[in-house]
N, C-alpha and C. Protein backbone atom coordinates (compact mmCIF):
# COMPACT_ATOMS: atom_id res chain seq x y z
N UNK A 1 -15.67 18.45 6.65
CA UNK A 1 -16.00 17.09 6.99
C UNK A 1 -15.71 16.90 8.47
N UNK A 2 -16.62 16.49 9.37
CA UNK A 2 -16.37 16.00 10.75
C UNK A 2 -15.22 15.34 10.82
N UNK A 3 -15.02 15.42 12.42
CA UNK A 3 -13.63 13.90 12.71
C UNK A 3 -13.96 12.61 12.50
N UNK A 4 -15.29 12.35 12.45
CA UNK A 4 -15.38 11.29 12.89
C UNK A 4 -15.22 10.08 11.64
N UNK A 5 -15.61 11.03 10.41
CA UNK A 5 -15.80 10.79 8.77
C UNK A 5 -14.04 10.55 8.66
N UNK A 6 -13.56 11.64 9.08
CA UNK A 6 -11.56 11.38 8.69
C UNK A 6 -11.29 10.15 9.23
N UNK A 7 -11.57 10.69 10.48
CA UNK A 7 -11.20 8.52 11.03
C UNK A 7 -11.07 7.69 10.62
N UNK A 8 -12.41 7.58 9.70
CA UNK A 8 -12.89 6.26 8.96
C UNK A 8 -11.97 6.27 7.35
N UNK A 9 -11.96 7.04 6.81
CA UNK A 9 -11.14 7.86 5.61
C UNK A 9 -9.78 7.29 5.62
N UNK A 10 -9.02 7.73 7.17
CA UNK A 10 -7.53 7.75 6.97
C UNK A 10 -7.42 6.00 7.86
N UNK A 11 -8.58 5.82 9.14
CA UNK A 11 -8.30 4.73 9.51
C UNK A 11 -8.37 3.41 8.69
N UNK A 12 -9.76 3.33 7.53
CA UNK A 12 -9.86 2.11 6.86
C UNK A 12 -8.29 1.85 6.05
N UNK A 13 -7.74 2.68 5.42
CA UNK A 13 -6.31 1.80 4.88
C UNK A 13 -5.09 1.44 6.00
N UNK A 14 -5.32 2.38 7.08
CA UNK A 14 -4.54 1.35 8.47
C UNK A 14 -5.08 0.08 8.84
N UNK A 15 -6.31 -0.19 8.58
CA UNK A 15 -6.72 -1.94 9.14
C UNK A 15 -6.34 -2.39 8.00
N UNK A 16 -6.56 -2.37 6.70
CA UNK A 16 -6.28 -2.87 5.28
C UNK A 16 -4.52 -3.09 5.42
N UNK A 17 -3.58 -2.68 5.69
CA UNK A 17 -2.34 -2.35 5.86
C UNK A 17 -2.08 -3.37 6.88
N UNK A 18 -2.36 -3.26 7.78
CA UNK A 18 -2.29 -4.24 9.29
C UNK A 18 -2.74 -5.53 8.70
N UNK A 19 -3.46 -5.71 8.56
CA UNK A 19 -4.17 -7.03 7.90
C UNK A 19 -3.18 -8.02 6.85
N UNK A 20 -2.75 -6.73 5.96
CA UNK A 20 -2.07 -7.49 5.02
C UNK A 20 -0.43 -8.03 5.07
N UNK A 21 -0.13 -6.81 6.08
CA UNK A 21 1.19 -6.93 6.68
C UNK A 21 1.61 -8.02 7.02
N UNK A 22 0.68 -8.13 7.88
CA UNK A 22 0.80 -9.58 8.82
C UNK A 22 0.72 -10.61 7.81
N UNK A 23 -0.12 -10.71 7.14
CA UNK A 23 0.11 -11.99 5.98
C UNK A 23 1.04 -12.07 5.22
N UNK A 24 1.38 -10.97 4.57
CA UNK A 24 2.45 -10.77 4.11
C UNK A 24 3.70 -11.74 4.50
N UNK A 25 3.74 -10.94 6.02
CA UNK A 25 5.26 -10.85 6.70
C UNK A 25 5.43 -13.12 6.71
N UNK A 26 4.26 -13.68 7.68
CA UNK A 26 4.06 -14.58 7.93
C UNK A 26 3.85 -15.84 6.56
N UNK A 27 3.15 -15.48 5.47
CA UNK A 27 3.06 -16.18 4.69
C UNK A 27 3.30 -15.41 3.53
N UNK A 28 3.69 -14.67 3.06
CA UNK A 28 4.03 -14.42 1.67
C UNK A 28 2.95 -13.83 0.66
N UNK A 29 1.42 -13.45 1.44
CA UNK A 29 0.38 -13.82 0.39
C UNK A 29 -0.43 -12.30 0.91
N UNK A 30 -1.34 -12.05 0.16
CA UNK A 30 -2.05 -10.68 0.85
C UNK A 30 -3.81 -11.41 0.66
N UNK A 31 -4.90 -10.84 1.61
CA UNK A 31 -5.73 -11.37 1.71
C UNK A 31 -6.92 -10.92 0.61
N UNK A 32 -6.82 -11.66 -0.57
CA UNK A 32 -7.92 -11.01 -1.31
C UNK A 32 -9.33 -10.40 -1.40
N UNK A 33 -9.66 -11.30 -0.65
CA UNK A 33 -11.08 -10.58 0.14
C UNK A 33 -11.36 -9.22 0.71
N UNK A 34 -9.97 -9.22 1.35
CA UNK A 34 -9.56 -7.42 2.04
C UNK A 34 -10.21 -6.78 1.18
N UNK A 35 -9.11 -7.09 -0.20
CA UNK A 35 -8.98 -6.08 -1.58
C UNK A 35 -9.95 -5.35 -1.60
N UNK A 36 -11.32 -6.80 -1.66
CA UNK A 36 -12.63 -6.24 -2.56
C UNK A 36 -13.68 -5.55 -1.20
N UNK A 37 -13.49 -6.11 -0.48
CA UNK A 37 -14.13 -5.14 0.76
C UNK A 37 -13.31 -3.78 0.93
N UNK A 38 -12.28 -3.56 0.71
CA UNK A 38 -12.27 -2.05 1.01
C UNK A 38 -12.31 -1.65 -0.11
N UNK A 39 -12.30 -1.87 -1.29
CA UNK A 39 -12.44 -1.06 -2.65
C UNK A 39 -13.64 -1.09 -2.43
N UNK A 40 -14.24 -1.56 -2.08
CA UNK A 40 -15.82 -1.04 -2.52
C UNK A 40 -16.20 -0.21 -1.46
N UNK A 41 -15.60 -0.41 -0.20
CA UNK A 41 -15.88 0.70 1.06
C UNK A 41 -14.77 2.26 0.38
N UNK A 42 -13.85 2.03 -0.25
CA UNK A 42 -13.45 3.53 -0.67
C UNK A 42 -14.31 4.20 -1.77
N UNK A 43 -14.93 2.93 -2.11
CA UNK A 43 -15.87 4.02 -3.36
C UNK A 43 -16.74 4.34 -2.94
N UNK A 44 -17.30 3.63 -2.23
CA UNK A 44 -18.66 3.93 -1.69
C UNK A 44 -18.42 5.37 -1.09
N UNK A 45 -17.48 5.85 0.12
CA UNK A 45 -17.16 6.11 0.77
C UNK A 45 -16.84 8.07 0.29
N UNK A 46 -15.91 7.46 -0.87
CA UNK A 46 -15.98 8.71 -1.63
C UNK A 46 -17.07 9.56 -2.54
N UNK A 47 -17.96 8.35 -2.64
CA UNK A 47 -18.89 8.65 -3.43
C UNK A 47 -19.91 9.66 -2.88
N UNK A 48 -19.70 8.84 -1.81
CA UNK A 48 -21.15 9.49 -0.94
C UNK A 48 -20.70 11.06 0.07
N UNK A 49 -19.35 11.30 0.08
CA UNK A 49 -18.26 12.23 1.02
C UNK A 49 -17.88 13.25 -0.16
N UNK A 50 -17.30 12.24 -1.53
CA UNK A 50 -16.55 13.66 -2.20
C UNK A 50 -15.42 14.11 -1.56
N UNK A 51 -14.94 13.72 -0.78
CA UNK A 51 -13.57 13.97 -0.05
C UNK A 51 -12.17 14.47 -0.91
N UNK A 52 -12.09 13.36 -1.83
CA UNK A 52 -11.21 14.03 -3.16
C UNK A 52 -12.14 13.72 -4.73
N UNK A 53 -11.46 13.97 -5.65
CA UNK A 53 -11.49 13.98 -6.43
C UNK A 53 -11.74 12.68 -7.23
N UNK A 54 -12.34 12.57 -8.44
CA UNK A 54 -12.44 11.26 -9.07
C UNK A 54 -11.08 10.84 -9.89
N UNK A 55 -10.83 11.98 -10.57
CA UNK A 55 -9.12 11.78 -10.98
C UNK A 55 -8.02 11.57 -10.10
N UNK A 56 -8.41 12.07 -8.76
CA UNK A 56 -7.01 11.64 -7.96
C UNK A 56 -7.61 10.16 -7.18
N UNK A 57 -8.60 9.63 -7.35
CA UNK A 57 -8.64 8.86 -6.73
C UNK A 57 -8.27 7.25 -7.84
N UNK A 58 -8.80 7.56 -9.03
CA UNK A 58 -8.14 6.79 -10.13
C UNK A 58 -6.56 6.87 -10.45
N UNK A 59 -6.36 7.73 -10.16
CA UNK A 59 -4.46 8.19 -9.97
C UNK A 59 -4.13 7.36 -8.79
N UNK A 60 -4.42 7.73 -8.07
CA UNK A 60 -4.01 6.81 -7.00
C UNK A 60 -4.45 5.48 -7.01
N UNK A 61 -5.01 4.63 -8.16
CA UNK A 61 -4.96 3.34 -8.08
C UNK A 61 -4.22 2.61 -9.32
N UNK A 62 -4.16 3.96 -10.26
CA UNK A 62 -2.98 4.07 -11.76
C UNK A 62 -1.53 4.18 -10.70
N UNK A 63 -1.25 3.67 -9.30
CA UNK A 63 0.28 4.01 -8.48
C UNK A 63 0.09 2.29 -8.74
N UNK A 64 -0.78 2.25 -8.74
CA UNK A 64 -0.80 0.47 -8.27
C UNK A 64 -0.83 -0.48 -9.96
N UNK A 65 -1.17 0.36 -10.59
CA UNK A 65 -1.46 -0.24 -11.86
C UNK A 65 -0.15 -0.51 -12.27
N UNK A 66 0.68 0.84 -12.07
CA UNK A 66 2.21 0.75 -12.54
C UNK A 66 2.99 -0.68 -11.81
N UNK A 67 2.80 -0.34 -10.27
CA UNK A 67 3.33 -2.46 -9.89
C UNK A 67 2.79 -3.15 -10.56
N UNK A 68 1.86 -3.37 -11.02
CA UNK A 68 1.62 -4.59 -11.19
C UNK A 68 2.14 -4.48 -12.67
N UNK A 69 1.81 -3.23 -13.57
CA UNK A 69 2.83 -3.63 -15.14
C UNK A 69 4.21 -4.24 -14.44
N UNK A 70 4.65 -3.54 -13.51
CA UNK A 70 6.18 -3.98 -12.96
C UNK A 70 6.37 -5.32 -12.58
N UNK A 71 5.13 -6.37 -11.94
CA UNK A 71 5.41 -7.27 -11.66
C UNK A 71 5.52 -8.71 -12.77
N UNK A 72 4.43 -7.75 -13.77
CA UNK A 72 4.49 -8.94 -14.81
C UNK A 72 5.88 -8.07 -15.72
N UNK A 73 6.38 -7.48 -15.91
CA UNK A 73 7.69 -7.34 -16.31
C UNK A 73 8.86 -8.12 -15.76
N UNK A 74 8.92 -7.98 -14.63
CA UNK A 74 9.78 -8.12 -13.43
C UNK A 74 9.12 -10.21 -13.11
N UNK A 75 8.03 -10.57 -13.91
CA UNK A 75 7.70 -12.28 -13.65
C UNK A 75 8.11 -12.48 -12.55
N UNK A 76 7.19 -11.22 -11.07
CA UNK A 76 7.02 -11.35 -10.31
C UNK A 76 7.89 -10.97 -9.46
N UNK A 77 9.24 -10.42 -10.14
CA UNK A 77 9.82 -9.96 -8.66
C UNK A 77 9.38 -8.93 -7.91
N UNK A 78 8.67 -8.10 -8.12
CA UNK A 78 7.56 -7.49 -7.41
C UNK A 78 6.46 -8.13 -7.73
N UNK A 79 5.99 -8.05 -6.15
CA UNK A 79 4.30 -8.69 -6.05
C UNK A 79 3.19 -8.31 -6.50
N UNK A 80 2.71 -9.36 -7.14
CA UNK A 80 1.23 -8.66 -7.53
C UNK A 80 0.73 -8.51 -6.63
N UNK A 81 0.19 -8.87 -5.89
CA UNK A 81 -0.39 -8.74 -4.54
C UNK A 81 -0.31 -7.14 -4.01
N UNK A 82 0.75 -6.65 -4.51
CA UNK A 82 1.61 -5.29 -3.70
C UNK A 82 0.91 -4.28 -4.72
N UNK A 83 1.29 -4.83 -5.99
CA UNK A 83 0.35 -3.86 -7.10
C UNK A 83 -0.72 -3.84 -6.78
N UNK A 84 -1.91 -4.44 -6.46
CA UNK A 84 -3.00 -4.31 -6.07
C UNK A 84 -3.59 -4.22 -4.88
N UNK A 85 -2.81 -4.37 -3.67
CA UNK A 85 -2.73 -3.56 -2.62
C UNK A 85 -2.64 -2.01 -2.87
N UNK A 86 -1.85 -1.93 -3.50
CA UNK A 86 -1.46 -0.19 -4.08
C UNK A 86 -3.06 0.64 -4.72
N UNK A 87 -3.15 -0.45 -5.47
CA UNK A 87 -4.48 0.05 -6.47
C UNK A 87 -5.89 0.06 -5.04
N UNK A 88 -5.98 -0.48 -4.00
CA UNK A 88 -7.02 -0.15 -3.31
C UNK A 88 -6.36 1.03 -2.40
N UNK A 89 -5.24 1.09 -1.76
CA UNK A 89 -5.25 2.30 -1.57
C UNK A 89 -5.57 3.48 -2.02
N UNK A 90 -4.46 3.26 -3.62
CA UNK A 90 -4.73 4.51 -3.96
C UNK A 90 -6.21 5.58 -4.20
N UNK A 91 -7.41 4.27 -4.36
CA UNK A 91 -8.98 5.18 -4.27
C UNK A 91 -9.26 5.65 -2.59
N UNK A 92 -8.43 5.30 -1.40
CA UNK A 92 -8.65 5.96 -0.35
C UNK A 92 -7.33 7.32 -0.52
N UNK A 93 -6.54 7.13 -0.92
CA UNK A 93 -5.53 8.47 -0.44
C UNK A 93 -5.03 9.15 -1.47
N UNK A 94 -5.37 9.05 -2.96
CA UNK A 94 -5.54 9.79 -4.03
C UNK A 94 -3.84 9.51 -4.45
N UNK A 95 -3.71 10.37 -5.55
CA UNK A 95 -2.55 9.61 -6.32
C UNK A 95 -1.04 10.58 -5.73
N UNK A 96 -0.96 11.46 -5.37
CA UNK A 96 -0.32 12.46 -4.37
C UNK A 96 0.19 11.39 -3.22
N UNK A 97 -0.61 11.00 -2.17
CA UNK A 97 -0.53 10.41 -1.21
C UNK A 97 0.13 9.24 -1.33
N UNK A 98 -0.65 8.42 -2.35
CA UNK A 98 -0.50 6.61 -2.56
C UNK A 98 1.00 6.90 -3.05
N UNK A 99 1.03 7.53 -4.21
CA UNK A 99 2.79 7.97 -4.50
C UNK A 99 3.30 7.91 -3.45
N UNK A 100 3.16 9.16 -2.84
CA UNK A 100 4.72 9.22 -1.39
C UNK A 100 4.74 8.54 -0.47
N UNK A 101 3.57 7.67 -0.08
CA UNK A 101 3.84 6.23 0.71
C UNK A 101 4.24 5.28 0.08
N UNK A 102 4.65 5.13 -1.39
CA UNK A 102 4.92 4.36 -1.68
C UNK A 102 6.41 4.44 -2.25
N UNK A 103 6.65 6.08 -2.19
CA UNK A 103 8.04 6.17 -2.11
C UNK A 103 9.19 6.08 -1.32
N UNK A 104 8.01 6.45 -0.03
CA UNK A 104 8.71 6.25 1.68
C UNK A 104 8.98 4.51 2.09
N UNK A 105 8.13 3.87 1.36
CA UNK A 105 8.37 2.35 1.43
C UNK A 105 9.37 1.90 0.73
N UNK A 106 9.57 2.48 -0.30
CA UNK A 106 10.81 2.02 -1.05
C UNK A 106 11.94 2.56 -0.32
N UNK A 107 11.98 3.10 0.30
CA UNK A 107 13.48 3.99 0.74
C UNK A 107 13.25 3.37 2.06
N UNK A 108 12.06 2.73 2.80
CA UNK A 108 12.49 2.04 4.06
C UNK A 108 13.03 0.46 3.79
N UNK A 109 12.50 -0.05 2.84
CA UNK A 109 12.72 -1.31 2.42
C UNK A 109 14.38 -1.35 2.41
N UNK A 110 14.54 -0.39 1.55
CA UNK A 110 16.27 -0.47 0.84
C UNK A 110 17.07 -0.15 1.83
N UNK A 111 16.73 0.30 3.30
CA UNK A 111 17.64 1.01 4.60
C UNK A 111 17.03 -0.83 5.14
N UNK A 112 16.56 -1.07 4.98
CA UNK A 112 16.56 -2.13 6.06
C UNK A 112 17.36 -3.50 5.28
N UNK A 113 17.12 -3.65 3.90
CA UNK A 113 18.13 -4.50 3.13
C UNK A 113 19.43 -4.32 2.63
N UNK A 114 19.93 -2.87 2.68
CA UNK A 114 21.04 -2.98 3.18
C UNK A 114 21.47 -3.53 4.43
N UNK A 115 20.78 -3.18 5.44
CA UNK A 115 20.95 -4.17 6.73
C UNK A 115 21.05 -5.15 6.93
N UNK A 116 20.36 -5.70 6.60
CA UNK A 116 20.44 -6.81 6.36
C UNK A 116 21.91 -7.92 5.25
N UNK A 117 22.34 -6.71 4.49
CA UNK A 117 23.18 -7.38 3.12
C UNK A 117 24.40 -7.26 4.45
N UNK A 118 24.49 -6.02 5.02
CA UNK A 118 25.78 -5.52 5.64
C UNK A 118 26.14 -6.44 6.87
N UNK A 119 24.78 -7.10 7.40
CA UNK A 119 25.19 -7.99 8.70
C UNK A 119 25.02 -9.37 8.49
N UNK A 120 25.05 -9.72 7.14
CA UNK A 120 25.05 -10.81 6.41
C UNK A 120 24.11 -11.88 6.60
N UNK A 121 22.57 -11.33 7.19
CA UNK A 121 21.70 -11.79 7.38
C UNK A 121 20.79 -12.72 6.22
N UNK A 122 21.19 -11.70 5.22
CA UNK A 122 20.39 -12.09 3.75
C UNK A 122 20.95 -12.29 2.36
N UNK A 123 21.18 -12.40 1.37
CA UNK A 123 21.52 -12.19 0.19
C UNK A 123 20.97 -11.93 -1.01
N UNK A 124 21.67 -11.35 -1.92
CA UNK A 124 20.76 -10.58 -3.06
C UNK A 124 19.53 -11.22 -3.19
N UNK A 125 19.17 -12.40 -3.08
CA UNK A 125 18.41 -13.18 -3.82
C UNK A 125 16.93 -13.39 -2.73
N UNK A 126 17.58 -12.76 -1.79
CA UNK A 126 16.30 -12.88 -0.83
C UNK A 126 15.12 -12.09 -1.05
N UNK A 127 14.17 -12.74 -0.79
CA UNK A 127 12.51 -11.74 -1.23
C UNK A 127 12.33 -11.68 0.37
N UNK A 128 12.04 -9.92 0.51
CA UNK A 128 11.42 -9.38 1.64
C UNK A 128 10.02 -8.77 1.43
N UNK A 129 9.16 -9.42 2.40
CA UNK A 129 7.36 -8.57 2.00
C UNK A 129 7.47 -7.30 2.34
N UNK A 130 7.11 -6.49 1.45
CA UNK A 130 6.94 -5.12 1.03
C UNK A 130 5.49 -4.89 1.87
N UNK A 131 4.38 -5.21 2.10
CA UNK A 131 3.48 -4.54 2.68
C UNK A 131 3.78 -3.67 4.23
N UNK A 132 4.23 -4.62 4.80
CA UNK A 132 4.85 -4.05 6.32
C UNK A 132 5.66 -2.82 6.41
N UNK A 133 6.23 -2.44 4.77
CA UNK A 133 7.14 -1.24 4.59
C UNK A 133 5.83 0.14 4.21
N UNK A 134 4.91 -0.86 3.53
CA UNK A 134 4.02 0.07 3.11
C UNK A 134 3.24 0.55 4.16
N UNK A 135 3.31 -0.22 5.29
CA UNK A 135 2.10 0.31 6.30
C UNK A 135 3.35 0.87 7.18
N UNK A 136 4.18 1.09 7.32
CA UNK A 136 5.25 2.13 8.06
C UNK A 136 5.13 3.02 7.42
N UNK A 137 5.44 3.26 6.22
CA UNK A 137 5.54 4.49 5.60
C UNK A 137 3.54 5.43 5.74
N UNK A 138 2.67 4.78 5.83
CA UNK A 138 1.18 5.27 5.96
C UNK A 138 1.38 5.54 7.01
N UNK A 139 2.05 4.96 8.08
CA UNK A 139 2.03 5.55 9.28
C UNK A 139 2.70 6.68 9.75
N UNK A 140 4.04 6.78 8.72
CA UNK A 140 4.47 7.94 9.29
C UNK A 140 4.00 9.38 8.47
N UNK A 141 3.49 9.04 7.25
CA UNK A 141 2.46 10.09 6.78
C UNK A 141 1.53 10.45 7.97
N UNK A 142 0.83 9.93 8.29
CA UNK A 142 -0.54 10.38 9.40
C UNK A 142 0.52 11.30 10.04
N UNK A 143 1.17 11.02 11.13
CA UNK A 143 2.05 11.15 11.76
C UNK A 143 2.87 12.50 11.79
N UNK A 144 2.74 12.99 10.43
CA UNK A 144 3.56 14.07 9.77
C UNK A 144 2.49 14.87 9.36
């Protein structure tokens, strides 16, 4: 596959990420519209490329399926929003990928809320947006 095809591949979930971050961080909310414009640009995308697989690309949106069972378990203490953020990634970066960015987000989240607990900035009870962790951790995948 050319560079120019990866670009678009690895760059569309960095604007999707950026996008949502920021809403996230600022209002609490992720932009639904995103959702359905890049899910349909990863299918399309794969469809027409074949880049991965159809099972890893449904795996990687079964990373997102699991938040969101988690959020209606959890009556929201994880975001739906985050579950289904997850679920459009995962059809761009397959279920391998969407996993370990989403494991690297959990382990940046929890280094920065301890930080937060330790300089008494926050308390248990505080909700921090998770997308901004998720688009650090995509970033330092590329990166690596």
């Amino acid at each position: 596959m050319e560079w120019g095809w990866n670009c678009l591949i690895y760059g569309l979930p960095v604007v999707l990420l950026v996008c949502n971050a920021w809403q996230d961080w600022k209002k609490r909310e992720i932009l639904p519209i995103s959702l359905w414009i890049f899910l349909v640009a990863g299918v399309a995308l794969n469809g027409a490329l074949g880049y991965q697989t159809w099972n890893s690309a449904v795996g990687g949106a079964l990373v997102g399926g699991v938040m969101l069972v988690l959020s209606w378990v959890t009556r929201g203490g994880i975001g739906w929003g985050d579950g289904l953020l997850l679920c459009v990634t995962g059809v761009y970066l397959g279920l391998m990928d969407n996993l370990g960015m989403l494991l690297w987000a959990l382990l940046l989240c929890a280094v920065f809320s301890v930080g937060l607990l330790l300089t008494r900035r926050a308390d248990w009870k505080k909700e921090i947006p998770f997308i901004p962790f998720l688009l650090a951790a995509y970033l330092g995948e590329l990166l690596l």
